[in-house]
C-alpha atoms as a PDB file:
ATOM      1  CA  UNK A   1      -3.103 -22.363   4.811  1.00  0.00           C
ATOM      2  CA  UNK A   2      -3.210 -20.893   1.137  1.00  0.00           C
ATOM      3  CA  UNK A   3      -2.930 -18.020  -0.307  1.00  0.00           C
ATOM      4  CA  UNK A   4      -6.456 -15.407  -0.587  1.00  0.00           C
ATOM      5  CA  UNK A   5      -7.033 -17.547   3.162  1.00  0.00           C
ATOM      6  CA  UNK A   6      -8.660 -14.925   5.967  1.00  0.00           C
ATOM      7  CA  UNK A   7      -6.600 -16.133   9.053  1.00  0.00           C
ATOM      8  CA  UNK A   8      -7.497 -14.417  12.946  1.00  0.00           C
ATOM      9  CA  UNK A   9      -3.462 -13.638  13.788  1.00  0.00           C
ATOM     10  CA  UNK A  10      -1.985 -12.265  17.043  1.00  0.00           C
ATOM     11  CA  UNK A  11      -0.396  -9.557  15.891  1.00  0.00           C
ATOM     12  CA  UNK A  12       0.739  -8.313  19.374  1.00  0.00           C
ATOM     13  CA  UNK A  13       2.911  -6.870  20.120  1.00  0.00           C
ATOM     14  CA  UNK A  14       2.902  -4.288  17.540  1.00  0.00           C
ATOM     15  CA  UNK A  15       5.311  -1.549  17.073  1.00  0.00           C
ATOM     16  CA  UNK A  16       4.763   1.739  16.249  1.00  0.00           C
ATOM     17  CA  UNK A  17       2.388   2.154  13.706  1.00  0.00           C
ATOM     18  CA  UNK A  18       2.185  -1.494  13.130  1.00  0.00           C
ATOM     19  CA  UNK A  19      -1.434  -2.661  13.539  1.00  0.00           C
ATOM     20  CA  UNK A  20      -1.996  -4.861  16.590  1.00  0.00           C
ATOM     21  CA  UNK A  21      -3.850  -6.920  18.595  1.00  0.00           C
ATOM     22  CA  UNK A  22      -5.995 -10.125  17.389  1.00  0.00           C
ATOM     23  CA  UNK A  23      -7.288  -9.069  13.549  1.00  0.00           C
ATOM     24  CA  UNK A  24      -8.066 -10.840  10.459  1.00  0.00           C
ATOM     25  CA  UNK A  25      -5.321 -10.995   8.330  1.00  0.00           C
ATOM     26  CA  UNK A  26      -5.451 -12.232   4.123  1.00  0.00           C
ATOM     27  CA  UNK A  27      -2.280 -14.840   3.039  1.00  0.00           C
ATOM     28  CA  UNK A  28      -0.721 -13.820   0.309  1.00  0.00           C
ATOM     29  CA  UNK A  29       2.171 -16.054   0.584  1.00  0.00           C
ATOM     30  CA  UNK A  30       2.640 -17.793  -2.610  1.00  0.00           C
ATOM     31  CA  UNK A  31       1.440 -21.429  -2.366  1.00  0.00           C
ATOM     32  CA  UNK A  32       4.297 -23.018  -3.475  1.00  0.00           C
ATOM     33  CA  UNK A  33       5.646 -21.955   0.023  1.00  0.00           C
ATOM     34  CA  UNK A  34       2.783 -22.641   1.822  1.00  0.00           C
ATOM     35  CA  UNK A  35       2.987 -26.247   1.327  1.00  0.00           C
ATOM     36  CA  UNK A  36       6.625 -26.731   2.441  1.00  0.00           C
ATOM     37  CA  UNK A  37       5.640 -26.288   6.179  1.00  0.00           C
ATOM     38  CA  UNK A  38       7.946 -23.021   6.171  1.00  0.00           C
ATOM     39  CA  UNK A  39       7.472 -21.257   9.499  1.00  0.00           C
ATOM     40  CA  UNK A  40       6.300 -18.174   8.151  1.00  0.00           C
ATOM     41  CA  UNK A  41       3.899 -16.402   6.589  1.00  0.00           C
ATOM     42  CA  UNK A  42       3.415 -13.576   4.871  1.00  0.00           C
ATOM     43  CA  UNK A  43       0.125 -11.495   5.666  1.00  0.00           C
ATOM     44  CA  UNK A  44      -2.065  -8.749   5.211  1.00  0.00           C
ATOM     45  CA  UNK A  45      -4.035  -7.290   8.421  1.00  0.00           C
ATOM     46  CA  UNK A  46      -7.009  -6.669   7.618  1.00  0.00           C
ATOM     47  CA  UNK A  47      -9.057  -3.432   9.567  1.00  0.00           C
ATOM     48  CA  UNK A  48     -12.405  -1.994  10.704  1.00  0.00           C
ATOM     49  CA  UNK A  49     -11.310   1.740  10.391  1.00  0.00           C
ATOM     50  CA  UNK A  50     -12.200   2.377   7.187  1.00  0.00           C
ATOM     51  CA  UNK A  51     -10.463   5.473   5.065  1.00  0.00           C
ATOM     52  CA  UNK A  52     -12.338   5.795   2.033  1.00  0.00           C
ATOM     53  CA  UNK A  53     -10.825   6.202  -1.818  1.00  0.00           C
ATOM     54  CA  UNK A  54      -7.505   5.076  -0.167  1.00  0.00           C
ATOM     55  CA  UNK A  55      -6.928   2.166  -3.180  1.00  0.00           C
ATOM     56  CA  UNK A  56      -3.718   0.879  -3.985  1.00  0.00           C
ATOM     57  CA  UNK A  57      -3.225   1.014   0.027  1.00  0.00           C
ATOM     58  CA  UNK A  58      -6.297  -0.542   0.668  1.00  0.00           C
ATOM     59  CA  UNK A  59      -9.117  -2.244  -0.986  1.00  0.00           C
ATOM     60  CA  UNK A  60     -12.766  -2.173   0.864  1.00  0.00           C
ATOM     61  CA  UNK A  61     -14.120  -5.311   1.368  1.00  0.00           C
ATOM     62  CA  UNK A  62     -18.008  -5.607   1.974  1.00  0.00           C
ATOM     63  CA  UNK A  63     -19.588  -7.099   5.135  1.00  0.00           C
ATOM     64  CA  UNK A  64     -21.564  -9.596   3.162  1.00  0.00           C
ATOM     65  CA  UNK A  65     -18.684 -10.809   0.820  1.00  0.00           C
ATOM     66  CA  UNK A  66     -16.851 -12.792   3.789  1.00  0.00           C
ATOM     67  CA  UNK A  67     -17.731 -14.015   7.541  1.00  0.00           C
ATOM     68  CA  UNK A  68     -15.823 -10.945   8.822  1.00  0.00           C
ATOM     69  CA  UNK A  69     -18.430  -9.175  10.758  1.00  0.00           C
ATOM     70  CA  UNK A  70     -17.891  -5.797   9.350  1.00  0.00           C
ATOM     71  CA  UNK A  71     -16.964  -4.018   6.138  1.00  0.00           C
ATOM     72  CA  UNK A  72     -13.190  -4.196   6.401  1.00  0.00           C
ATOM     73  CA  UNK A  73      -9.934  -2.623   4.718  1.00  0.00           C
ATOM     74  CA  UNK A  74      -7.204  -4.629   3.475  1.00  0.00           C
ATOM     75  CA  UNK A  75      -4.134  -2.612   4.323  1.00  0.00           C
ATOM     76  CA  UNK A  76      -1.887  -3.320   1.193  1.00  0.00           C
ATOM     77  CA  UNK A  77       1.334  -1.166   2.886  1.00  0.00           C
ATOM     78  CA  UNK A  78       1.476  -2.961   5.891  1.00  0.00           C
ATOM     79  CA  UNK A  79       2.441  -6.194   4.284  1.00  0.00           C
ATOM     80  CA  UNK A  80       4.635  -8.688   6.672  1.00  0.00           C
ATOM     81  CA  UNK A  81       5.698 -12.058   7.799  1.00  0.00           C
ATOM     82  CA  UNK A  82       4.397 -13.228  10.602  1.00  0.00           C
ATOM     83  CA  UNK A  83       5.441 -16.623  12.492  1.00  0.00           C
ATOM     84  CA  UNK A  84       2.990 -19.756  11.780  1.00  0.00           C
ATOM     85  CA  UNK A  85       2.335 -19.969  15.211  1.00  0.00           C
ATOM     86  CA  UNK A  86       0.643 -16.570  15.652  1.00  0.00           C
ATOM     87  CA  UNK A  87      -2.454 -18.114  12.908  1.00  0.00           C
ATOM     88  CA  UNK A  88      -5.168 -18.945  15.338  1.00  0.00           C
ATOM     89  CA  UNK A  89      -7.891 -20.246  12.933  1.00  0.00           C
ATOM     90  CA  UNK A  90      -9.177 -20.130   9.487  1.00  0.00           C
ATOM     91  CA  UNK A  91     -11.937 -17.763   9.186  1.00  0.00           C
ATOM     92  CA  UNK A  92     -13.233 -17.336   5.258  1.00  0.00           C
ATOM     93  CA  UNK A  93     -11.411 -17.769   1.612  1.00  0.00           C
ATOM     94  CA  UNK A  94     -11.047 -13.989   0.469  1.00  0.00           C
ATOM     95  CA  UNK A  95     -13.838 -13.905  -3.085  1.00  0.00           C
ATOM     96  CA  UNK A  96     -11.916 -14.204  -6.082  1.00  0.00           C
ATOM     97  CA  UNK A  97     -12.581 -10.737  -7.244  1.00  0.00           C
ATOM     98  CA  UNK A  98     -10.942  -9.940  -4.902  1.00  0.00           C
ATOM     99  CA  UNK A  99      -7.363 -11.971  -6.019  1.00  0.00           C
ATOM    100  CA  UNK A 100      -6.139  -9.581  -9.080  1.00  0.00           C
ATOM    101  CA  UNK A 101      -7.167  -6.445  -6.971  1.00  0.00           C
ATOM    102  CA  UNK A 102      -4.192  -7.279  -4.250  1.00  0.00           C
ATOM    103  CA  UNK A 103      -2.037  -8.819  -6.356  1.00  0.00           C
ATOM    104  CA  UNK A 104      -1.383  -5.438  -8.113  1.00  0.00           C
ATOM    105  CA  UNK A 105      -1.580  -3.313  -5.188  1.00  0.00           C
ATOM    106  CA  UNK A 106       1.144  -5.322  -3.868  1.00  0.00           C
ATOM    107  CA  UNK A 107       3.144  -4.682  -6.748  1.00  0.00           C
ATOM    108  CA  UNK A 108       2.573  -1.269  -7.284  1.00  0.00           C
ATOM    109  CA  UNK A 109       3.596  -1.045  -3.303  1.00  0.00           C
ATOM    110  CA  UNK A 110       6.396  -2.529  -3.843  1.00  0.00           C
ATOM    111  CA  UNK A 111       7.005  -1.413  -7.316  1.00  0.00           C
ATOM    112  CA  UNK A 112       7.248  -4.573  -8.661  1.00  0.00           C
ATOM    113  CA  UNK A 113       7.115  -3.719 -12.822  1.00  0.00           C
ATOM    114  CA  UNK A 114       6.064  -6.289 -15.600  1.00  0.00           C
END
C-alpha cells in the first residue's frame, strides 16, 4: 500500500465513538514505512454522513473525484493504526489535490508546528 491509497478496512469492532464496520479508509502512513512490511498502518476512515464546513476535521471529497460511490468525508480526528490484516482491497489513489489538504489537517490535529 502507499500513502494517499483508498483501502476498504474492517474496522470492527469499534469502540465508542470509533467509526466501525467495513469503510473506506485513506493511508497516510509515510511510505518509507510502508515498504518495510511493518504490520501496521496508519489510516483515515473515510464516511458517508456528511457535516458540512467541518474542515480541519474533515475534508469533503466529491463522488466523481474517486470510485467511492458517494460524496464522502475524510475524518481527520479519528486518525489510527490499524493491523495490515484488516486492509481488504485497494479501492482508488486519493487525487492529489487532495495530498496538502490532509497533510495539514493532520498537523493542525495534532498540533504539529513548522
Amino acid at each position: 500500500m502507499k500513502k494517499f491509497e483508498i483501502w476498504l478496512a474492517n474496522l470492527d469492532p469499534a469502540y465508542g465513538t470509533e467509526p466501525g464496520k467495513i469503510r473506506p479508509v485513506i493511508v497516510v502512513q509515510a511510505n518509507a514505512l510502508n515498504s518495510t512490511n511493518h504490520p501496521s498502518t496508519l489510516i483515515l476512515p473515510i464516511t458517508s454522513k456528511l457535516k458540512p464546513g467541518a474542515f480541519p476535521l474533515r475534508i469533503r471529497i466529491g463522488k466523481s473525484e474517486t470510485k467511492l460511490i458517494e460524496e464522502s468525508d475524510i475524518v481527520i480526528d479519528q486518525i489510527r493504526a490499524i493491523d495490515n490484516k484488516r486492509l481488504v482491497t485497494k479501492i482508488d489513489e486519493l487525487p492529489i489535490q487532495y495530498h496538502d489538504m490532509i497533510d495539514k489537517a493532520l498537523k493542525y490535529v495534532l498540533e504539529i508546528w513548522e
